[in-house]
PDB file of N, CA and C in Angstrom:
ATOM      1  N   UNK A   1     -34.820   0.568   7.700  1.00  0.00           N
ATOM      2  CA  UNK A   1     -33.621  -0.180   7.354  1.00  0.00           C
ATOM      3  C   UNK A   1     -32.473   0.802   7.110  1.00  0.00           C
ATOM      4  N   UNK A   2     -31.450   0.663   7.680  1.00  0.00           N
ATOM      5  CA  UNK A   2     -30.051   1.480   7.547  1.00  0.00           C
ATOM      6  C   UNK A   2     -29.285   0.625   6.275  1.00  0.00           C
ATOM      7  N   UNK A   3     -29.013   1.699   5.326  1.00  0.00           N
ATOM      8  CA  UNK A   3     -27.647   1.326   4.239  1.00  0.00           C
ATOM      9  C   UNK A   3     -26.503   0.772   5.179  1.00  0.00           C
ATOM     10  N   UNK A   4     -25.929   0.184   4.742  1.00  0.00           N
ATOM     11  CA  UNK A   4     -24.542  -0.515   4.935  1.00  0.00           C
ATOM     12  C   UNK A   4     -23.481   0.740   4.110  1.00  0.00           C
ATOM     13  N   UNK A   5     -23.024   1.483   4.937  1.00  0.00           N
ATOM     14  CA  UNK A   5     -21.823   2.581   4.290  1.00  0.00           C
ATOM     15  C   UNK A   5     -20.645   1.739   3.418  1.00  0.00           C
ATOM     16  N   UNK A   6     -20.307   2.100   2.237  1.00  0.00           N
ATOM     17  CA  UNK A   6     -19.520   1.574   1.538  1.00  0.00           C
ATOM     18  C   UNK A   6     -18.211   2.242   1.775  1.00  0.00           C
ATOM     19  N   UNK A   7     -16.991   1.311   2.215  1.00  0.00           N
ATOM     20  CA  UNK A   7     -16.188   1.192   2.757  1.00  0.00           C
ATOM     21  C   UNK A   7     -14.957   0.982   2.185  1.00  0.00           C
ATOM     22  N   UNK A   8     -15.173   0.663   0.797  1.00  0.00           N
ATOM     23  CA  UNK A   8     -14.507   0.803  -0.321  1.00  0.00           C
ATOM     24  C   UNK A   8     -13.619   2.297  -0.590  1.00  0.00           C
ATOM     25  N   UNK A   9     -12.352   2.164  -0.727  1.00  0.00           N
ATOM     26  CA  UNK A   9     -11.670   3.842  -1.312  1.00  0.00           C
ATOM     27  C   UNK A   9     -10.896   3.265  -2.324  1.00  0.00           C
ATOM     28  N   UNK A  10     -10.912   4.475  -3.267  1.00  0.00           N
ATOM     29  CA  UNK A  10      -9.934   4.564  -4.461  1.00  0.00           C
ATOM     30  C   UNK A  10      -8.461   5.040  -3.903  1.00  0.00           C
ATOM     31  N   UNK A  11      -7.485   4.469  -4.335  1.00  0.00           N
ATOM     32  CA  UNK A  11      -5.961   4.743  -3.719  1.00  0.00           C
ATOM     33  C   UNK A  11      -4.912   4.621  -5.002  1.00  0.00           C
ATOM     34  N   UNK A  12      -4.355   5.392  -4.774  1.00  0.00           N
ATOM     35  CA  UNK A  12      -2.995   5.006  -6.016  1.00  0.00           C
ATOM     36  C   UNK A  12      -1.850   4.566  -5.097  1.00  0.00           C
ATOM     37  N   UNK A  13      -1.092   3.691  -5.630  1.00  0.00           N
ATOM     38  CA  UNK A  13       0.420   2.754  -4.733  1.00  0.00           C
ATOM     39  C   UNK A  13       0.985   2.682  -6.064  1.00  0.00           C
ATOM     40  N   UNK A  14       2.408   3.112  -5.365  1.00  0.00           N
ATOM     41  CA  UNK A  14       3.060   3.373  -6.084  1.00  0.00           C
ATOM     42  C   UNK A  14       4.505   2.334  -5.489  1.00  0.00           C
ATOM     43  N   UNK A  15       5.317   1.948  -6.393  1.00  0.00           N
ATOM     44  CA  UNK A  15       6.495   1.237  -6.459  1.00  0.00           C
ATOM     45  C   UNK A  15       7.752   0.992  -6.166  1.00  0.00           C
ATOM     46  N   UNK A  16       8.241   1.047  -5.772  1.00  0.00           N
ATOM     47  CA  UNK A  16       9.733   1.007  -5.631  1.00  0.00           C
ATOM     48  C   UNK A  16      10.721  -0.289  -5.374  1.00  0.00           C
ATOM     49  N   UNK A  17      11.959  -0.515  -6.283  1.00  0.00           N
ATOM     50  CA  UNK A  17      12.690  -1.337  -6.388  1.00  0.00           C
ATOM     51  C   UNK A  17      12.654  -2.386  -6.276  1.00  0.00           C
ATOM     52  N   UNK A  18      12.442  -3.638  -5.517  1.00  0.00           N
ATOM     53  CA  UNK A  18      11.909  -5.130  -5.696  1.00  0.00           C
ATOM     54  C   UNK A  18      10.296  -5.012  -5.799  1.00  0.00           C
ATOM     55  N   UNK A  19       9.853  -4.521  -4.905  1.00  0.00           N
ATOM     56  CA  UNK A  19       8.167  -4.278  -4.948  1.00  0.00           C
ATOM     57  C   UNK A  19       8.085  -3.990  -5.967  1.00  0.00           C
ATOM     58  N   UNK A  20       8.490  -2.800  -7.458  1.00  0.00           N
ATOM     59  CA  UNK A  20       8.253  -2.740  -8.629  1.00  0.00           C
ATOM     60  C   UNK A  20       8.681  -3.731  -9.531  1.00  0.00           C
ATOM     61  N   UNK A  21       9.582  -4.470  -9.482  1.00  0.00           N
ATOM     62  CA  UNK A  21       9.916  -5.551  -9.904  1.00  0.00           C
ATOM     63  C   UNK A  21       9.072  -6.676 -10.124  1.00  0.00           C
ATOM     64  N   UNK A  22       8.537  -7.079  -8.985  1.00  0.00           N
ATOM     65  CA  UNK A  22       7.407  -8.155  -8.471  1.00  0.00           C
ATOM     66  C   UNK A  22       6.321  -7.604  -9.020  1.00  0.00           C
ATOM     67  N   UNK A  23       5.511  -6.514  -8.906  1.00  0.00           N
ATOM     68  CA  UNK A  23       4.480  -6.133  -9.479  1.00  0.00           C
ATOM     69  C   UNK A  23       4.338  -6.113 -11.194  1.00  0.00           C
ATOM     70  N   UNK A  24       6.053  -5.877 -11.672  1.00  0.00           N
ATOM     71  CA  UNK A  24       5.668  -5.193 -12.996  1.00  0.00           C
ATOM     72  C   UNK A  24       5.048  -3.982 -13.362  1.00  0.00           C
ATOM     73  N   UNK A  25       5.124  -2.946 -12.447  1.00  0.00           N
ATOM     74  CA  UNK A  25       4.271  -1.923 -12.421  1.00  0.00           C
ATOM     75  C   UNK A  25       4.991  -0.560 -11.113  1.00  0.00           C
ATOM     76  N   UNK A  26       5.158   0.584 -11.338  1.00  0.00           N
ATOM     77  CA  UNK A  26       5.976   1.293 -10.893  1.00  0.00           C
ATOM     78  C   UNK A  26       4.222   2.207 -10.041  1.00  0.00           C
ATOM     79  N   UNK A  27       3.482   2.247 -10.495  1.00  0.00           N
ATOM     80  CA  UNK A  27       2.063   2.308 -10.001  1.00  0.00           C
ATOM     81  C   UNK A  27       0.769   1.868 -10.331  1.00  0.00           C
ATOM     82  N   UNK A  28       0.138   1.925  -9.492  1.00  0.00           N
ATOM     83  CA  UNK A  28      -1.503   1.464 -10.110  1.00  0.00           C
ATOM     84  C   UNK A  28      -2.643   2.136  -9.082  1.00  0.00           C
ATOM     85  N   UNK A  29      -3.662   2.147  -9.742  1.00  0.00           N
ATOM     86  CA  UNK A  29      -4.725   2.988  -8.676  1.00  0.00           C
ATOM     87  C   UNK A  29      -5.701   1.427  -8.193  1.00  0.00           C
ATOM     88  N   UNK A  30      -5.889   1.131  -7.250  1.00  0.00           N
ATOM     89  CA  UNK A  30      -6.823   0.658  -6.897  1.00  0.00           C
ATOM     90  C   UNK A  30      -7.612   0.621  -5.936  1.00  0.00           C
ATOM     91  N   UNK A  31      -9.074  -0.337  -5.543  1.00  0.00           N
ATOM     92  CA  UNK A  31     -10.005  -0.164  -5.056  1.00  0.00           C
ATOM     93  C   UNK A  31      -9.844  -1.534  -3.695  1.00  0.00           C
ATOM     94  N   UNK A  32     -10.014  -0.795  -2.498  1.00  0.00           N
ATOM     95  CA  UNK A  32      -9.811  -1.420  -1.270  1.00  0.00           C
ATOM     96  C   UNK A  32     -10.565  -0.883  -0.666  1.00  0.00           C
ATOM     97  N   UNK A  33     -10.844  -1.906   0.150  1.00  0.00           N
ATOM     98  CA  UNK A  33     -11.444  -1.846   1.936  1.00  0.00           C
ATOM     99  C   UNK A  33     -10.792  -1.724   2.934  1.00  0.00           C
ATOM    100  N   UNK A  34      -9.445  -1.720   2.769  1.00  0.00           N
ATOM    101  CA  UNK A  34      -8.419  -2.048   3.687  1.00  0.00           C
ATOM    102  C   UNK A  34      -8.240  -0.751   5.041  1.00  0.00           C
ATOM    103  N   UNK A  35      -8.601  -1.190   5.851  1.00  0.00           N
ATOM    104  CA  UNK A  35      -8.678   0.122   6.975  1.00  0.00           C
ATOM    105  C   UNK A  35      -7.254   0.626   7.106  1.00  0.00           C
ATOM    106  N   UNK A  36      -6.546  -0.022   7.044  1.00  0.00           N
ATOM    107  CA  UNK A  36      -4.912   0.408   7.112  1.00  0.00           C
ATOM    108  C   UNK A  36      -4.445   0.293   6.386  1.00  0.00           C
ATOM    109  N   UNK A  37      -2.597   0.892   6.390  1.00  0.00           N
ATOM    110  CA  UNK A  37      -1.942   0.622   5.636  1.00  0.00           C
ATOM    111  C   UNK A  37      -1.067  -1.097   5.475  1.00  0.00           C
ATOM    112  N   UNK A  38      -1.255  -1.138   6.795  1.00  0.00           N
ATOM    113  CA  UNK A  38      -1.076  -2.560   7.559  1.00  0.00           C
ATOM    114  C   UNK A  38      -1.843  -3.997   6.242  1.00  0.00           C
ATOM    115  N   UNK A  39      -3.170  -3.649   6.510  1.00  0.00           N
ATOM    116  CA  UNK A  39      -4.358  -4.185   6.312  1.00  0.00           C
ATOM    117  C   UNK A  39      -4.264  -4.412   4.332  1.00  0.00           C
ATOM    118  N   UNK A  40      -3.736  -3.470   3.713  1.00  0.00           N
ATOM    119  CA  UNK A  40      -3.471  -2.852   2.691  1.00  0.00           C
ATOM    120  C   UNK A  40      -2.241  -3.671   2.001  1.00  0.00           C
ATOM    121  N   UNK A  41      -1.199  -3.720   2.730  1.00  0.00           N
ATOM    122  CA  UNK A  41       0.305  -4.390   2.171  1.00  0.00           C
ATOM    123  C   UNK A  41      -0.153  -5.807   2.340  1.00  0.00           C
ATOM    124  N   UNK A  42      -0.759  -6.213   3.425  1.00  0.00           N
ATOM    125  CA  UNK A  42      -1.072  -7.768   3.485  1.00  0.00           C
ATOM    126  C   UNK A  42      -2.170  -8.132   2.670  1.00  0.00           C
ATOM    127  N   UNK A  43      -2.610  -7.317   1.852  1.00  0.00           N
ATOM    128  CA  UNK A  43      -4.067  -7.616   1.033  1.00  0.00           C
ATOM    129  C   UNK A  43      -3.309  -7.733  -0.632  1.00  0.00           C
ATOM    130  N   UNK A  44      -2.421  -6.895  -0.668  1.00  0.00           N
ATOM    131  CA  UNK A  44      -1.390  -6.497  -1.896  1.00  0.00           C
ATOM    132  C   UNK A  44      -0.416  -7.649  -1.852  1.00  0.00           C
ATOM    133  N   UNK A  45       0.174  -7.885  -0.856  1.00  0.00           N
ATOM    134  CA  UNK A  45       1.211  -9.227  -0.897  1.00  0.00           C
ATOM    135  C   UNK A  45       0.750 -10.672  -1.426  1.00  0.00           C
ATOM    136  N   UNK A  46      -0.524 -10.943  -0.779  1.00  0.00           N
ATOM    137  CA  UNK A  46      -1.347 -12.091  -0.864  1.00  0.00           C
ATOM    138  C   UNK A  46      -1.758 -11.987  -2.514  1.00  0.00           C
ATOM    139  N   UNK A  47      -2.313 -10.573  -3.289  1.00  0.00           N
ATOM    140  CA  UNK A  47      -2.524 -10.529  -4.452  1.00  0.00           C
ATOM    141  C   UNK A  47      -1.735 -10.679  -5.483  1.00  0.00           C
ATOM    142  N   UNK A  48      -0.250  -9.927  -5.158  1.00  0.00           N
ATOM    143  CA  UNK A  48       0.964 -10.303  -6.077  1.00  0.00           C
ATOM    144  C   UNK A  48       1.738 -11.036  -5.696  1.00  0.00           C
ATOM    145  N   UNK A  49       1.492 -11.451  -4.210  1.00  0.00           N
ATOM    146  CA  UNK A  49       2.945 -12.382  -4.392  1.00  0.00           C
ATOM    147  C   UNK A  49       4.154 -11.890  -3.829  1.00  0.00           C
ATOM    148  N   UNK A  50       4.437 -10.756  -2.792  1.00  0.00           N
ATOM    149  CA  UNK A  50       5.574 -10.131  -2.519  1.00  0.00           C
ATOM    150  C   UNK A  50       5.912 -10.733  -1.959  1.00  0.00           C
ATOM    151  N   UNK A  51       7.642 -10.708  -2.017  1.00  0.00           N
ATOM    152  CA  UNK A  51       8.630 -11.586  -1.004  1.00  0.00           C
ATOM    153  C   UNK A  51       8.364 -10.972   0.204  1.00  0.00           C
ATOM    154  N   UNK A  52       8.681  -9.767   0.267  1.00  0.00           N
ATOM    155  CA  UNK A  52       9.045  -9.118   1.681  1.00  0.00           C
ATOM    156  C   UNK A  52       8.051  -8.748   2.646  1.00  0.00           C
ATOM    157  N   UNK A  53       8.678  -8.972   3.628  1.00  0.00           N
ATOM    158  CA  UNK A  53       7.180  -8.600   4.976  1.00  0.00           C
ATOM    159  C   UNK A  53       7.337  -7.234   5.378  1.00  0.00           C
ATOM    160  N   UNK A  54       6.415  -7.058   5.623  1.00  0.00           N
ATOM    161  CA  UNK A  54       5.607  -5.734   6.169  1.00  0.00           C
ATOM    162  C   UNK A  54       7.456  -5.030   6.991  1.00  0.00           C
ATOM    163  N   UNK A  55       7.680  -5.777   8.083  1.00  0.00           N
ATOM    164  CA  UNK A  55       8.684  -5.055   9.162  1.00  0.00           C
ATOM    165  C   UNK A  55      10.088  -4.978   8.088  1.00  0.00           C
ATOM    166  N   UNK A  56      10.242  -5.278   6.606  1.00  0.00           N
ATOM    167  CA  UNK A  56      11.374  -5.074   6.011  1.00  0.00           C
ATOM    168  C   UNK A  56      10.954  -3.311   5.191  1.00  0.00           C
ATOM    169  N   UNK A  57       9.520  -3.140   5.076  1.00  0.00           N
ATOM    170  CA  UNK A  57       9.567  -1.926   4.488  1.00  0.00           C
ATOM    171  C   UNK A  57       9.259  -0.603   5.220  1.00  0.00           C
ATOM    172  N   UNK A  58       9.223   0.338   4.579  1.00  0.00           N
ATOM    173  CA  UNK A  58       8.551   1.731   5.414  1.00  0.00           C
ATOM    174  C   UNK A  58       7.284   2.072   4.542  1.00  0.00           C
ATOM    175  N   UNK A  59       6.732   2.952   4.986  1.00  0.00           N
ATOM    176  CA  UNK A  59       5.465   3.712   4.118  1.00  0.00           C
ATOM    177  C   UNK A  59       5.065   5.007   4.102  1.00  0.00           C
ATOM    178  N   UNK A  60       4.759   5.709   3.306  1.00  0.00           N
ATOM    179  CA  UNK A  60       4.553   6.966   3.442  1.00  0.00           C
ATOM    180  C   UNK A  60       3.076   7.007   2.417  1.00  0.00           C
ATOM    181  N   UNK A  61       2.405   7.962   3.036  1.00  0.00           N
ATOM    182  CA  UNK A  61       1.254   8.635   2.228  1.00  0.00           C
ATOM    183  C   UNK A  61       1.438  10.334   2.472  1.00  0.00           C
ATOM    184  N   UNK A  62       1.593  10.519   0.714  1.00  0.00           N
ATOM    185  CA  UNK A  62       1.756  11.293   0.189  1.00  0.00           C
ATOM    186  C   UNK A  62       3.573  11.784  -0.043  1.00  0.00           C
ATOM    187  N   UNK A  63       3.733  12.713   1.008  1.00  0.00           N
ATOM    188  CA  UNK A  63       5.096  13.113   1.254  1.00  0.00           C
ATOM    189  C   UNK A  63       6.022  13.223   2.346  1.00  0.00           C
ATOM    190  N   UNK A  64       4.629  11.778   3.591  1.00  0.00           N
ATOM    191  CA  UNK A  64       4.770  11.997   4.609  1.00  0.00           C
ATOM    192  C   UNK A  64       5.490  10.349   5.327  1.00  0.00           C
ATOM    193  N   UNK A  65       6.554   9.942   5.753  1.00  0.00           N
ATOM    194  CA  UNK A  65       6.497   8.845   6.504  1.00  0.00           C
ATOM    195  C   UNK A  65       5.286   8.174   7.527  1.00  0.00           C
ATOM    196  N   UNK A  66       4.765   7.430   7.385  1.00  0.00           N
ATOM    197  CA  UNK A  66       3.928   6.829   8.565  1.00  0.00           C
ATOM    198  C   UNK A  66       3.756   6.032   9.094  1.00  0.00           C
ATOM    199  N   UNK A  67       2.864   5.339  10.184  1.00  0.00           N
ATOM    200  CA  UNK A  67       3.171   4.330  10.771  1.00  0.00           C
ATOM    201  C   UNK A  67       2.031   3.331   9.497  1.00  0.00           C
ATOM    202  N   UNK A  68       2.484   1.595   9.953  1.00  0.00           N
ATOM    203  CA  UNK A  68       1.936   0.894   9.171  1.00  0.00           C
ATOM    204  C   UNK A  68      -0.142   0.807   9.692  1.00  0.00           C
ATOM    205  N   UNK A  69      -0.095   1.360  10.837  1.00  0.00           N
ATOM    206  CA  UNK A  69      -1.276   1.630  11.412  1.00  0.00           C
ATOM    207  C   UNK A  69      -1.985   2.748  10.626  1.00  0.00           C
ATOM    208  N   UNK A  70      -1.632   3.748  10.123  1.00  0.00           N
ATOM    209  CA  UNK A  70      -2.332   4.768   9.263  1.00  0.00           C
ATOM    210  C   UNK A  70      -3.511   4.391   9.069  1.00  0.00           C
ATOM    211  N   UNK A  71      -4.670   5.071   9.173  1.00  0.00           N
ATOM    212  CA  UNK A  71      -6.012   4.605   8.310  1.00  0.00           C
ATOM    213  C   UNK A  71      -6.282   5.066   7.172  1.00  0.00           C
ATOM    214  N   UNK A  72      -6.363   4.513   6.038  1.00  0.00           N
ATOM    215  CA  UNK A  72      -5.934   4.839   5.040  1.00  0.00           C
ATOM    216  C   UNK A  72      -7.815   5.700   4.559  1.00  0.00           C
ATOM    217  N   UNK A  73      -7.664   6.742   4.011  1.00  0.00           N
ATOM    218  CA  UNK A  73      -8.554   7.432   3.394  1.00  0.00           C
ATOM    219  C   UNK A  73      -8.513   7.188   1.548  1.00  0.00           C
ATOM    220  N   UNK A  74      -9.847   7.535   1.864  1.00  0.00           N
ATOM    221  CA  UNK A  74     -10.158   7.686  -0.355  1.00  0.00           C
ATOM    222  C   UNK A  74      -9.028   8.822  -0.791  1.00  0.00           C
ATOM    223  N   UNK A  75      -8.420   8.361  -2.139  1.00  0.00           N
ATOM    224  CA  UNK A  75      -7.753   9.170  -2.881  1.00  0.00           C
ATOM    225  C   UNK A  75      -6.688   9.137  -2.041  1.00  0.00           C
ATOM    226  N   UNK A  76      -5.672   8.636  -1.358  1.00  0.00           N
ATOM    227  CA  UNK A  76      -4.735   8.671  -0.589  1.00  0.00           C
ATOM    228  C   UNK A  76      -3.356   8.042  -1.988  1.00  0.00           C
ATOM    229  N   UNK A  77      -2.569   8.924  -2.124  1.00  0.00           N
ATOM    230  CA  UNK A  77      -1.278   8.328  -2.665  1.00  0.00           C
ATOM    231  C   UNK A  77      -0.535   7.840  -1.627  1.00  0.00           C
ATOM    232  N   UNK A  78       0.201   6.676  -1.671  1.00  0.00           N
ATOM    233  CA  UNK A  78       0.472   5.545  -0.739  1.00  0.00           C
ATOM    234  C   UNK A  78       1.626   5.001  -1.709  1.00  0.00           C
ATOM    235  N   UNK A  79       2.884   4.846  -0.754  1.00  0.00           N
ATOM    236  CA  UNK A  79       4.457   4.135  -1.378  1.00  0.00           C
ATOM    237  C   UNK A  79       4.924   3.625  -0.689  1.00  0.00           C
ATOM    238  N   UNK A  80       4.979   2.761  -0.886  1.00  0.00           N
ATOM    239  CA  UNK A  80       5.760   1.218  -0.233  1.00  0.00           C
ATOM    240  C   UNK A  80       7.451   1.596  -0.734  1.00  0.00           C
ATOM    241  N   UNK A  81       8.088   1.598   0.247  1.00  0.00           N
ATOM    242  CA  UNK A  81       9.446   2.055   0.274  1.00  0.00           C
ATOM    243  C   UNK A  81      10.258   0.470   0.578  1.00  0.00           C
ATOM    244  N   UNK A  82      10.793  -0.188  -0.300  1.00  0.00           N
ATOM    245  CA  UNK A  82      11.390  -1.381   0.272  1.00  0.00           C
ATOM    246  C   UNK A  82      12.680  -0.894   0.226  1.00  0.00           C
ATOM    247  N   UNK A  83      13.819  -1.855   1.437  1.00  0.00           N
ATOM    248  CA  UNK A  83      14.920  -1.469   1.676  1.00  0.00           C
ATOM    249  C   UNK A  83      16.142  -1.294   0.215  1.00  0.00           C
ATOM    250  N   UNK A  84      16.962  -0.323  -0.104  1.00  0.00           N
ATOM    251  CA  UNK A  84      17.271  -0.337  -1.118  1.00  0.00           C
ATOM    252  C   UNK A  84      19.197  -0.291  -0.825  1.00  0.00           C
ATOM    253  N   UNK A  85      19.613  -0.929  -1.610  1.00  0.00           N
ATOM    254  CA  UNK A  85      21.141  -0.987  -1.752  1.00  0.00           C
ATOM    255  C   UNK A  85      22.040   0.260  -2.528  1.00  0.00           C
ATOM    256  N   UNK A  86      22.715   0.504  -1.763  1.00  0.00           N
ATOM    257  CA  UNK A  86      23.589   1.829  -2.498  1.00  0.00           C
ATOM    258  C   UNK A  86      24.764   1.641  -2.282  1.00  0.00           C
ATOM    259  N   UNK A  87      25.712   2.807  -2.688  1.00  0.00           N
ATOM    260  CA  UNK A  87      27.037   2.814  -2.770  1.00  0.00           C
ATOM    261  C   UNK A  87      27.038   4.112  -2.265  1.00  0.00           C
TER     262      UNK A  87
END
């Protein structure tokens, strides 16, 4: 009999401007299956409730821009960048 590989990773997401708003929370570490980052925002939206869709934000893991396709690895810091208003 073969184990079933656990597929589960630990991730920290972190916040920014309406997304921190909506969350109440500027970060949090949590536990996903989510193969993407894709996979990941639509698993997070459905959980809190975010207004905004996927094609209004950007994403980066770590210090890096990426696509919403990324496969997201254990221990990955991950930031949801929503569009922000300036002067």
């Amino acid at each position: 009999m073969v184990a079933k590989a656990d597929t589960s990773k630990s991730v920290k997401v972190r916040y920014f401007a309406l997304l921190k708003e909506e969350r109440g929370l500027s970060e949090e570490t949590i536990e996903t299956s989510a193969a993407t980052l894709r996979d990941l925002y639509q698993e997070l939206q459905a959980r809190h409730h975010f207004a905004l869709g996927i094609d209004q934000l950007r994403v980066a893991v770590g210090d890096d821009f990426v696509d919403f396709d990324w496969k997201i690895q254990d221990q990955n810091v991950i930031i949801f960048v929503p569009p922000v208003a300036g002067g």
